[in-house]
N, C-alpha and C. Protein backbone atom coordinates (compact mmCIF):
# COMPACT_ATOMS: atom_id res chain seq x y z
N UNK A 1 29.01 2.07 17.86
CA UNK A 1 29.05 2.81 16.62
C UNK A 1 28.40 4.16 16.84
N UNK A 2 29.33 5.19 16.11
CA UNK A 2 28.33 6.64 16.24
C UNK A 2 27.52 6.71 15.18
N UNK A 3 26.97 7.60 15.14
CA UNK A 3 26.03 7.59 13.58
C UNK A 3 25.13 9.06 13.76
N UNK A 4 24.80 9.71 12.68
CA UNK A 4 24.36 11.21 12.85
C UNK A 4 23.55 10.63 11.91
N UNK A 5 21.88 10.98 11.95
CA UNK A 5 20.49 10.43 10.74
C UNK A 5 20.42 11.90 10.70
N UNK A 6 20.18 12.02 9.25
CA UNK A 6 18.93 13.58 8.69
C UNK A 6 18.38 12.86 8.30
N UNK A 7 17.27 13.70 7.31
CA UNK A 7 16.55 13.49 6.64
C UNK A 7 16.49 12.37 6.11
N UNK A 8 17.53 11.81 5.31
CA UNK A 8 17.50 10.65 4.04
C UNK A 8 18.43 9.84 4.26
N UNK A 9 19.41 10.02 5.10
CA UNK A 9 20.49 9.67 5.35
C UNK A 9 21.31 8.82 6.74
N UNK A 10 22.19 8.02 7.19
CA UNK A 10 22.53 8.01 8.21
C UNK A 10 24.14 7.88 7.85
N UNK A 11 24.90 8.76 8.63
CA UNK A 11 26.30 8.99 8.26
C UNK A 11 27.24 8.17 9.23
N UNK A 12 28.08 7.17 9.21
CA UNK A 12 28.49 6.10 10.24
C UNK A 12 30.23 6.48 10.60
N UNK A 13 30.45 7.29 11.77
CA UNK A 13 31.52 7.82 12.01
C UNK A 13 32.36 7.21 12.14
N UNK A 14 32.59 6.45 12.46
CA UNK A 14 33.11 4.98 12.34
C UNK A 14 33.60 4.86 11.57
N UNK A 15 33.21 4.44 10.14
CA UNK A 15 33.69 4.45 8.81
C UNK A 15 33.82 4.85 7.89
N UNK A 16 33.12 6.18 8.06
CA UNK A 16 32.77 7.34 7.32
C UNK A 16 32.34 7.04 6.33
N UNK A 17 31.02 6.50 6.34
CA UNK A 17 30.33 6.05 5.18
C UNK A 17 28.80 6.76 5.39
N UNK A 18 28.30 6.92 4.31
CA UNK A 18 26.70 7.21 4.23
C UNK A 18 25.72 6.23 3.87
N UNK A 19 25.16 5.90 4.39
CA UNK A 19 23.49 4.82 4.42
C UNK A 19 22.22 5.44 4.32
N UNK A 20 21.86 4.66 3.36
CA UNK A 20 20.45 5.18 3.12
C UNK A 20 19.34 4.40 3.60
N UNK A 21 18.15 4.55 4.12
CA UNK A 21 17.45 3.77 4.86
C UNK A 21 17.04 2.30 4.40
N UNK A 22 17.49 1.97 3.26
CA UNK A 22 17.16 0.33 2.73
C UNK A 22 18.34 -0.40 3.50
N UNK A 23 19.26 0.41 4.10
CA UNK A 23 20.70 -0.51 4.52
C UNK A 23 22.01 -0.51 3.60
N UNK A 24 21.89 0.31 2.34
CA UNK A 24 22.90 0.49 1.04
C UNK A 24 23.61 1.82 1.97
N UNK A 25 24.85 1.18 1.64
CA UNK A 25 26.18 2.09 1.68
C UNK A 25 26.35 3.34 0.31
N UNK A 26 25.94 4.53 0.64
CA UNK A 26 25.53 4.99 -0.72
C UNK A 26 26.92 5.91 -1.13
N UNK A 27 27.95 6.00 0.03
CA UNK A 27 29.36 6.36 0.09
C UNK A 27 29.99 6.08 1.24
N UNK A 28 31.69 6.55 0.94
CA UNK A 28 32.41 6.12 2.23
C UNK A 28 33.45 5.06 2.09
N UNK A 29 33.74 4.54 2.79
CA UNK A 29 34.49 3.36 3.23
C UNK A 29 33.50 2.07 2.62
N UNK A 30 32.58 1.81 2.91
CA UNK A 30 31.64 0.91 3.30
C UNK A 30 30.61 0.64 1.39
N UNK A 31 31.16 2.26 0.45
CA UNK A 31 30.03 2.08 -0.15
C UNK A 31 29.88 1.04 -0.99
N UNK A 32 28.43 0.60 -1.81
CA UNK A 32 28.25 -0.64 -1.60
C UNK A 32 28.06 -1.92 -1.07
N UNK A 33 28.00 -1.81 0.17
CA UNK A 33 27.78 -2.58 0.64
C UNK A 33 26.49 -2.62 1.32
N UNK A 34 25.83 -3.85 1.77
CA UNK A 34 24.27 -3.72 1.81
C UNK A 34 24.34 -4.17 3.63
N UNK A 35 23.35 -3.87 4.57
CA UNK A 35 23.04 -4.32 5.35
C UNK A 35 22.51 -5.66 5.65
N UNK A 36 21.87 -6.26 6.61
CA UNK A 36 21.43 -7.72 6.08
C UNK A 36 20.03 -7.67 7.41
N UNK A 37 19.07 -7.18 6.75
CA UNK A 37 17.80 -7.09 7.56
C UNK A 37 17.80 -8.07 8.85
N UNK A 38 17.02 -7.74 10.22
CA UNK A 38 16.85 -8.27 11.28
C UNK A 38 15.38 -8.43 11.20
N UNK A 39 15.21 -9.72 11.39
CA UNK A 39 13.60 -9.93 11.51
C UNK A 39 12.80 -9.41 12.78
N UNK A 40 12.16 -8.95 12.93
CA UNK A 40 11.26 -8.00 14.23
C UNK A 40 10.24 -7.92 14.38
N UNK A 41 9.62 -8.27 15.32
CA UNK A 41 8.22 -8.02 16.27
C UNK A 41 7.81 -6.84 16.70
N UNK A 42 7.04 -5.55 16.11
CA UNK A 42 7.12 -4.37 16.92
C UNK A 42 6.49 -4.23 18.35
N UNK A 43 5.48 -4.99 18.36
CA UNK A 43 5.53 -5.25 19.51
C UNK A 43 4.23 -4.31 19.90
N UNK A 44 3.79 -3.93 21.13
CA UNK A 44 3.29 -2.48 21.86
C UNK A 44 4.30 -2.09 23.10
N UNK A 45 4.07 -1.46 23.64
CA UNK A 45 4.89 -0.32 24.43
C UNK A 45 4.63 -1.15 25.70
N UNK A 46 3.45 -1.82 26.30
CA UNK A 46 3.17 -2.60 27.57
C UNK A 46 3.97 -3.74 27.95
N UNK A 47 4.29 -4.55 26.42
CA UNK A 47 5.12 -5.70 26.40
C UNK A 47 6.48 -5.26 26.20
N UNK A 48 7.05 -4.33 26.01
CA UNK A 48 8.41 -3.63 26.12
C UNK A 48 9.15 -3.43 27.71
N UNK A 49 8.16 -2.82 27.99
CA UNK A 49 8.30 -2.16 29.19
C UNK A 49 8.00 -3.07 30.83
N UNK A 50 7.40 -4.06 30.51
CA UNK A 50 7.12 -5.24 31.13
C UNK A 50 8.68 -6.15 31.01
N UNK A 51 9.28 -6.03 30.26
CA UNK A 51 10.41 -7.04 30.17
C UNK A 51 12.16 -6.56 30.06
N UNK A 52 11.63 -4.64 29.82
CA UNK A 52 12.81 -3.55 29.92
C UNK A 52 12.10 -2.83 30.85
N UNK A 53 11.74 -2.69 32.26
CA UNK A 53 11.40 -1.69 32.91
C UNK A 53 12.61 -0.49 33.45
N UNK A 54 13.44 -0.74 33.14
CA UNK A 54 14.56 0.31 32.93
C UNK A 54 14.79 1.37 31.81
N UNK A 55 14.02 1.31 30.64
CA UNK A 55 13.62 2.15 29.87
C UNK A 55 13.41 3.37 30.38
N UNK A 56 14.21 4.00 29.83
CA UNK A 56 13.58 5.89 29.93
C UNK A 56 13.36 6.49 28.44
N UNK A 57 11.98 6.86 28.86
CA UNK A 57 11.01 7.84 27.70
C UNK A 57 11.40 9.11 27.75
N UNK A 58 11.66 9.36 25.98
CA UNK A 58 12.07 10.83 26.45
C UNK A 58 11.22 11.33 25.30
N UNK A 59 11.07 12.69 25.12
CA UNK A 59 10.21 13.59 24.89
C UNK A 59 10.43 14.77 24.69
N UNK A 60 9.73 15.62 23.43
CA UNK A 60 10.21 16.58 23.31
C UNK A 60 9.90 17.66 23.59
């Protein structure tokens, strides 16, 4: 999937729909429709990188 984020927004080229960061389709193809949350561990950066050591950090 492509997807372009600003500010408030993430725009899904794909379907040409707009999302707003709760996961709501706020136009588009898609609007109305809700995402369906992924449960997640954030974790730290030691235990990431220990189990993805192929990771590349990038920086601005």
């Amino acid at each position: 999937m492509e997807y372009d984020v600003n500010t408030s927004k993430i725009f899904d080229k794909q379907t040409g729909s707009e999302w707003n960061f709760d996961g709501l389709a706020i136009s588009g193809g898609m609007k109305g429709e809700q995402l369906t949350r992924i449960p997640f561990d954030e974790g730290f950066w030691f235990e990431w990188v220990a189990f993805h050591p192929e990771t590349k950090l990038y920086a601005n």
